[in-house]
N, C-alpha and C. Protein backbone atom coordinates (compact mmCIF):
# COMPACT_ATOMS: atom_id res chain seq x y z
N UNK A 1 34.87 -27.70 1.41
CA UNK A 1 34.61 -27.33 2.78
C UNK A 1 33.19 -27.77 3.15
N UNK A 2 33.15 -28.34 4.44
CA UNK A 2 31.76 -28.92 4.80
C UNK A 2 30.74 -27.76 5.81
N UNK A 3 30.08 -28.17 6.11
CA UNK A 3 28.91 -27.67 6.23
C UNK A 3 28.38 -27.95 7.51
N UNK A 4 29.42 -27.88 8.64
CA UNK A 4 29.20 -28.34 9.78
C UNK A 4 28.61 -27.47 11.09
N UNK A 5 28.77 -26.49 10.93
CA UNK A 5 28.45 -25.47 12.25
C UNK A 5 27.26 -25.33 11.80
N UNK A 6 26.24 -25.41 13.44
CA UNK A 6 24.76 -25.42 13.48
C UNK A 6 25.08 -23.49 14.00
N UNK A 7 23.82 -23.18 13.87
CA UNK A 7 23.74 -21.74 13.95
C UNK A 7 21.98 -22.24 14.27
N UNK A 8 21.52 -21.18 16.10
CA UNK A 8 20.10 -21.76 16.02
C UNK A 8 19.84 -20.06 16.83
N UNK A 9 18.36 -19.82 16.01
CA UNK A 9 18.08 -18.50 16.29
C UNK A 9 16.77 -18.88 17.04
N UNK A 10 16.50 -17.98 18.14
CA UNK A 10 15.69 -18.08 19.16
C UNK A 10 14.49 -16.63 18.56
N UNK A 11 13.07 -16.91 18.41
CA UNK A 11 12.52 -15.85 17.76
C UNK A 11 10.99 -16.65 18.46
N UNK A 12 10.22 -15.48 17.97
CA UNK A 12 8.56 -15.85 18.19
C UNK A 12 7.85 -16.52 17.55
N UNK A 13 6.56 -16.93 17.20
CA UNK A 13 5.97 -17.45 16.33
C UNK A 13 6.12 -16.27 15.25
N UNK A 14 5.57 -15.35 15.35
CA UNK A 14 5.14 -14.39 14.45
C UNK A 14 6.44 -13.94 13.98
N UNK A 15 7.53 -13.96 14.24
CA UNK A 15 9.04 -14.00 13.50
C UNK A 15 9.01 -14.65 12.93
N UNK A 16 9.12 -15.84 13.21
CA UNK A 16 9.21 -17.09 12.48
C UNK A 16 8.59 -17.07 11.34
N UNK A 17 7.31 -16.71 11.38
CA UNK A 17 6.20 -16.54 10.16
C UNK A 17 6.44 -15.68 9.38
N UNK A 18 7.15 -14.66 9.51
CA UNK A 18 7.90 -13.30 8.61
C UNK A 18 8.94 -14.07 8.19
N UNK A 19 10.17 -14.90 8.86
CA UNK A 19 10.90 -15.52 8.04
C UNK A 19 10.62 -16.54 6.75
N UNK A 20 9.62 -17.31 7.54
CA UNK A 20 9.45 -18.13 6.15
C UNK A 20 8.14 -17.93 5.05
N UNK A 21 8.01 -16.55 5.39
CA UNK A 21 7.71 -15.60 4.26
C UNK A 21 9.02 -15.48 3.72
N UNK A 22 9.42 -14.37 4.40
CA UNK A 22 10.54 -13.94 3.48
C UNK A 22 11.38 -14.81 2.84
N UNK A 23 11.25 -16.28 3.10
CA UNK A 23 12.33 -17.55 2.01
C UNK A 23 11.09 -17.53 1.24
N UNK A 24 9.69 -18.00 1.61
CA UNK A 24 9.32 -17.70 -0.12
C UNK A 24 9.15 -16.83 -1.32
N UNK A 25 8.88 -15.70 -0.24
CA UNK A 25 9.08 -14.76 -1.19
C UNK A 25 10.36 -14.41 -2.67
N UNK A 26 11.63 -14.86 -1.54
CA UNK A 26 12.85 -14.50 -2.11
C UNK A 26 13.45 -15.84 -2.80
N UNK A 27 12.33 -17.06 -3.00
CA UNK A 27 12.99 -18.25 -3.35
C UNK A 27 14.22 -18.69 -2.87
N UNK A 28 14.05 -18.92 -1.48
CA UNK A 28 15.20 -19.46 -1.19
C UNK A 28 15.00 -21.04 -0.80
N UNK A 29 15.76 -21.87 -1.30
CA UNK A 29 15.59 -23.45 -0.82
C UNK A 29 15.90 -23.63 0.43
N UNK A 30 16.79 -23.06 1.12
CA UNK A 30 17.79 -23.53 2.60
C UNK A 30 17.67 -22.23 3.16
N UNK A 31 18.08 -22.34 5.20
CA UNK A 31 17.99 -20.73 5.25
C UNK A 31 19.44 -20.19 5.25
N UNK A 32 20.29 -20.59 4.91
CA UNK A 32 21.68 -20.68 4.55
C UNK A 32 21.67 -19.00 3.04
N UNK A 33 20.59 -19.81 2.26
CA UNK A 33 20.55 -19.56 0.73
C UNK A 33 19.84 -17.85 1.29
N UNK A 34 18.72 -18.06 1.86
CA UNK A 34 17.91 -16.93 2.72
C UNK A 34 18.83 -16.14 2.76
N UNK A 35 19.63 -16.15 4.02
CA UNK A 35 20.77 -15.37 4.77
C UNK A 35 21.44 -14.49 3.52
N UNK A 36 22.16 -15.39 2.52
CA UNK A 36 22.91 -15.17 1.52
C UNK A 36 22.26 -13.88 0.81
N UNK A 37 21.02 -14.30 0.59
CA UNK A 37 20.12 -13.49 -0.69
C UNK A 37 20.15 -12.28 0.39
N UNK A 38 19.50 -12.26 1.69
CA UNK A 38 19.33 -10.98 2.29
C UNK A 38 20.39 -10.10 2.83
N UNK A 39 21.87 -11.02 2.27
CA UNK A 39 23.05 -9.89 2.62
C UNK A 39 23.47 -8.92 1.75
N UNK A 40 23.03 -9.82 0.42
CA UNK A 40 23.11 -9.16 -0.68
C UNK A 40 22.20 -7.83 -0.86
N UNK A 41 21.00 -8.01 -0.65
CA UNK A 41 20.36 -7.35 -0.52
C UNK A 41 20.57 -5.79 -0.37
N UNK A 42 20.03 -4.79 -0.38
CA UNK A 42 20.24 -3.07 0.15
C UNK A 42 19.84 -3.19 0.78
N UNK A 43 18.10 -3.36 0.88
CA UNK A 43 17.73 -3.01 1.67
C UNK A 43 16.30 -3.94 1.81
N UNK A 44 16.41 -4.50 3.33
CA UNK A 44 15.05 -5.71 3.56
C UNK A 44 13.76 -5.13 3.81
N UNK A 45 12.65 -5.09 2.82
CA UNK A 45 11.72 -5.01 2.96
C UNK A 45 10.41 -5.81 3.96
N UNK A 46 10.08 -5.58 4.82
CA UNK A 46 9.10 -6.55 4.64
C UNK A 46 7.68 -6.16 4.60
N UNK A 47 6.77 -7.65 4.69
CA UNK A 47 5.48 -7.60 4.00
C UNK A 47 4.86 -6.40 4.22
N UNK A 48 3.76 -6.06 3.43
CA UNK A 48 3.62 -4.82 3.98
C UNK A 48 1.89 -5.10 4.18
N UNK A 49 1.03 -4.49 5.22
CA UNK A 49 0.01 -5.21 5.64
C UNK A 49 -1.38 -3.70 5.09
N UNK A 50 -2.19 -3.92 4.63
CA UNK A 50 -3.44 -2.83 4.47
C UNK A 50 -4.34 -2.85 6.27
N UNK A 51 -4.47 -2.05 6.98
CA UNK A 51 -5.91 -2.35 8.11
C UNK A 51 -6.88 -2.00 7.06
N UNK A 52 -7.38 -2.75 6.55
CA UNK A 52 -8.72 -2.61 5.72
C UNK A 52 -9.71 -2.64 6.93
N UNK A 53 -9.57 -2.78 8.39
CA UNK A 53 -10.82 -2.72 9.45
C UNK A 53 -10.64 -1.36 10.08
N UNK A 54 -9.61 -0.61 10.15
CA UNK A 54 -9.54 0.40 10.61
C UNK A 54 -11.07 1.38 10.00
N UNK A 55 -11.57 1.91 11.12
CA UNK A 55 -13.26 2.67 11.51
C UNK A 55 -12.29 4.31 10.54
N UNK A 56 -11.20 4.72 11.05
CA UNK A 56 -11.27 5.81 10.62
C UNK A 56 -10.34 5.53 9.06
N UNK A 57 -10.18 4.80 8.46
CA UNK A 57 -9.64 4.84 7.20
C UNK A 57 -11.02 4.59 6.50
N UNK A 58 -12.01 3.78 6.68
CA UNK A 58 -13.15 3.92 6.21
C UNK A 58 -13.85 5.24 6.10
N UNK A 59 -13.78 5.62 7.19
CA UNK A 59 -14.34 6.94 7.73
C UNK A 59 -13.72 8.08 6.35
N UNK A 60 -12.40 8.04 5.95
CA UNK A 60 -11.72 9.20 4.82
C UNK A 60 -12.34 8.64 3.66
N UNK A 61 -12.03 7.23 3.38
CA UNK A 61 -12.30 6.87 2.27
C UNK A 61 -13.85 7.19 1.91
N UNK A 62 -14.53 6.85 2.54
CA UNK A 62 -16.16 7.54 2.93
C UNK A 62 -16.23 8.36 1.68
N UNK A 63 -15.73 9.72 2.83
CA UNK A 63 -15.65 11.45 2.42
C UNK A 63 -14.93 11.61 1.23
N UNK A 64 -13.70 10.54 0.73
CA UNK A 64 -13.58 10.85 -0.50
C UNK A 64 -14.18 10.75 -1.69
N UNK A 65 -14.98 9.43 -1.39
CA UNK A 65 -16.03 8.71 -2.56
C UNK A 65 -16.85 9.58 -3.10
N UNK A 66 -17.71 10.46 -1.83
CA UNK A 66 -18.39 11.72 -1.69
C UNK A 66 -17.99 12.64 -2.40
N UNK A 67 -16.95 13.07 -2.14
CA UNK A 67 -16.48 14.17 -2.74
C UNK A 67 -15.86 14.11 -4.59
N UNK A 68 -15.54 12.67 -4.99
CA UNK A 68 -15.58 12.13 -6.22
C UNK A 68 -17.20 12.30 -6.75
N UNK A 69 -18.45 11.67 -6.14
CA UNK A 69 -19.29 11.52 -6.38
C UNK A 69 -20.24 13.30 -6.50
N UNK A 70 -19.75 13.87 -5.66
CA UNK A 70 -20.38 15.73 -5.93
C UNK A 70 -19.49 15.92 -7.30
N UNK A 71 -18.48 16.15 -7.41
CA UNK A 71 -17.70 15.96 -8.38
C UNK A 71 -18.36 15.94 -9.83
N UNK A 72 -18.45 14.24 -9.54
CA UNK A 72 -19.24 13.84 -11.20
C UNK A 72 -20.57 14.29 -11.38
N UNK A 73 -21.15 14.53 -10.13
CA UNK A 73 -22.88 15.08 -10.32
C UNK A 73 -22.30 16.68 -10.94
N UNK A 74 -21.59 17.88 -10.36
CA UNK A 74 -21.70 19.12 -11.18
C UNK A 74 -21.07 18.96 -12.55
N UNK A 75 -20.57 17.70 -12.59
CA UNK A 75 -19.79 17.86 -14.10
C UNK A 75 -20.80 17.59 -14.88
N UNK A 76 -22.09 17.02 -14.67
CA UNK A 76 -23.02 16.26 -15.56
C UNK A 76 -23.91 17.33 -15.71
N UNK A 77 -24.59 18.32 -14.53
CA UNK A 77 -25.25 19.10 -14.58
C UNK A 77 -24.59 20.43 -15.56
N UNK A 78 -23.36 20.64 -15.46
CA UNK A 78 -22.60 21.39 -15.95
C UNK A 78 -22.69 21.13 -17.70
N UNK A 79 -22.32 19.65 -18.20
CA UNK A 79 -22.22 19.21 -19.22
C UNK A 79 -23.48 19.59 -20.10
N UNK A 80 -24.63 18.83 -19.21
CA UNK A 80 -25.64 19.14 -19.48
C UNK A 80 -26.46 20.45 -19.98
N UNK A 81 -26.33 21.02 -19.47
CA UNK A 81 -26.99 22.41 -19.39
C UNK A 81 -26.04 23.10 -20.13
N UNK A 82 -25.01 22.80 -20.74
CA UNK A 82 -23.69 23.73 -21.14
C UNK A 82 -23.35 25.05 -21.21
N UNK A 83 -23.12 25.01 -19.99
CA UNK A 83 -23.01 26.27 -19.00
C UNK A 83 -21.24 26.57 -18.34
N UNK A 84 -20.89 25.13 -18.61
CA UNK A 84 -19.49 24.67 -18.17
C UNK A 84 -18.33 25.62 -19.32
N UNK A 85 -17.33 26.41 -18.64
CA UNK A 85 -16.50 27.11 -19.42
C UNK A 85 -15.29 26.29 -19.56
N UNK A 86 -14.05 26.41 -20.36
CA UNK A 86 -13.20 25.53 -20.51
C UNK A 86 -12.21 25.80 -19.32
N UNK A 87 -12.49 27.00 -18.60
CA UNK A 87 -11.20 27.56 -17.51
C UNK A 87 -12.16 26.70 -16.14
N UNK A 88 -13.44 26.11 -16.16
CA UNK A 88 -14.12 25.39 -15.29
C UNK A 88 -14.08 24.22 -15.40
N UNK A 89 -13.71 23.25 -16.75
CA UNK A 89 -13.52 22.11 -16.66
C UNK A 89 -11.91 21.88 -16.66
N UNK A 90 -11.07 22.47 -16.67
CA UNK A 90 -9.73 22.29 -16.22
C UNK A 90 -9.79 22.44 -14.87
N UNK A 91 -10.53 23.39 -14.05
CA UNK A 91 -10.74 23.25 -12.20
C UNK A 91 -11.20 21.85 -12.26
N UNK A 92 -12.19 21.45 -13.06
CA UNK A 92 -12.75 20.56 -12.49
C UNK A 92 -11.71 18.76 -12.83
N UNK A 93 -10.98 19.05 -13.42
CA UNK A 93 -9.72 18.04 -13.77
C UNK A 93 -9.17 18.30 -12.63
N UNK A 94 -8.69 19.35 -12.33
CA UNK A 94 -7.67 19.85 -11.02
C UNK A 94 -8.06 18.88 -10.11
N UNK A 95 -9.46 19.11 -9.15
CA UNK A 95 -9.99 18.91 -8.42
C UNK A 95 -9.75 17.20 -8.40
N UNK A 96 -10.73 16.44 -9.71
CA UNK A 96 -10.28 15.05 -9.82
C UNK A 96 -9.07 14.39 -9.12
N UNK A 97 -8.26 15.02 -10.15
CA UNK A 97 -6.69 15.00 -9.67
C UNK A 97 -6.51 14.51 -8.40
N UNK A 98 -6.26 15.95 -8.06
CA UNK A 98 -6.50 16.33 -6.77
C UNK A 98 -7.05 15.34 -5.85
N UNK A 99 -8.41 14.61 -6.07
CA UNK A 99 -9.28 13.57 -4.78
C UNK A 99 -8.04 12.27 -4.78
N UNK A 100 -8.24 11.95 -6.32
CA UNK A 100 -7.25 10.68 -6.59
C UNK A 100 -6.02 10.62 -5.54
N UNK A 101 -5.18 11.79 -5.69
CA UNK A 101 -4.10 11.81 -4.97
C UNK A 101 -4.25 11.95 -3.68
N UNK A 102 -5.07 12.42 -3.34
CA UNK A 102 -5.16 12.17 -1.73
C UNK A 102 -5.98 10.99 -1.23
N UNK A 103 -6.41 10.31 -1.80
CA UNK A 103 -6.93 8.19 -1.69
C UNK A 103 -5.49 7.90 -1.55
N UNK A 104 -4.96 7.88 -2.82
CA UNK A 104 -3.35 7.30 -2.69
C UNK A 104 -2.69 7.43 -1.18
N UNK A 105 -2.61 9.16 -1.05
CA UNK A 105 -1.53 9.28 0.18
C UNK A 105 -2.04 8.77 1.26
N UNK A 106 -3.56 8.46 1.59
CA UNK A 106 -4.30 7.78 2.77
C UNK A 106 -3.93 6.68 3.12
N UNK A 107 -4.21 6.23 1.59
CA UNK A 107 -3.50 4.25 1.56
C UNK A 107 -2.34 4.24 1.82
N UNK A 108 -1.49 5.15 1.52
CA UNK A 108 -0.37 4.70 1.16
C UNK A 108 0.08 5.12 3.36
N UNK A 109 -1.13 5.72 3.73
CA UNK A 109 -0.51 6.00 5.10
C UNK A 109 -0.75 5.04 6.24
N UNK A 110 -1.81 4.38 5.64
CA UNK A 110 -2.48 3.20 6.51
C UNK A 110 -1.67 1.67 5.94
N UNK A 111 -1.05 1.47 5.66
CA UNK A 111 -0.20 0.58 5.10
C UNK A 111 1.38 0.94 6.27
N UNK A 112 1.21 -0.62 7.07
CA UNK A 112 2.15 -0.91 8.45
C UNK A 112 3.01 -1.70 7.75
N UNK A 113 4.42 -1.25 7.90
CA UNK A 113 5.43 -2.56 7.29
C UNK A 113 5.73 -3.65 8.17
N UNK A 114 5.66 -4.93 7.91
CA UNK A 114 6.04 -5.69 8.97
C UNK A 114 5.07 -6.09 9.78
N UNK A 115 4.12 -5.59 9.93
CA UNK A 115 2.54 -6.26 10.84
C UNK A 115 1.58 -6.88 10.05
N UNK A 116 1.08 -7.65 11.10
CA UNK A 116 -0.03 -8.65 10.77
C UNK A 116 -1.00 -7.99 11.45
């Protein structure tokens, strides 16, 4: 069977540019092969973009660094002076924890699927 019906899709630049992402991404040679791979597919992801310029994601990340950085200063003064109890350095793991995971959920909130 040949290979005769044209099929022509009308889209933007910036479509366009998500498509032929998405053939390299997904190694596709033809957009025939594309189509194929993304029917198969579950479910189409696309790129996923960081605003690394965004004023107020700077702005958290800031206050978290801070709050990592008070952090390691009472653990040192604490260490130091050994004054630190073992039911105070498990808070103070908590707490760690704790900053880490909320960087993650920030990033993970400032992260747009599909935008440039």
């Amino acid at each position: 069977m040949r290979n005769n019906t044209k099929v022509i899709i009308r889209c933007t630049d910036a479509e366009k540019a998500t498509l032929i992402q998405a053939k390299t991404q997904l190694n596709a040679r033809t957009w025939l092969e594309l189509l194929e791979k993304l029917l198969h597919r579950k479910k189409i992801e696309a790129p996923k973009v960081i605003l690394q310029d965004s004023k107020y994601l700077l702005e958290i990340l800031t206050e978290l660094r801070r709050c990592g950085n008070n952090l390691n200063q009472i653990t040192k003064v604490a260490n130091s002076s050994k004054t630190i109890t073992v039911s105070d350095t498990v808070k103070l793991k908590k707490l760690a924890i704790q900053i880490s995971s909320i960087k993650s959920k920030v990033l993970r909130t400032f992260v747009i699927e599909g935008s440039k």
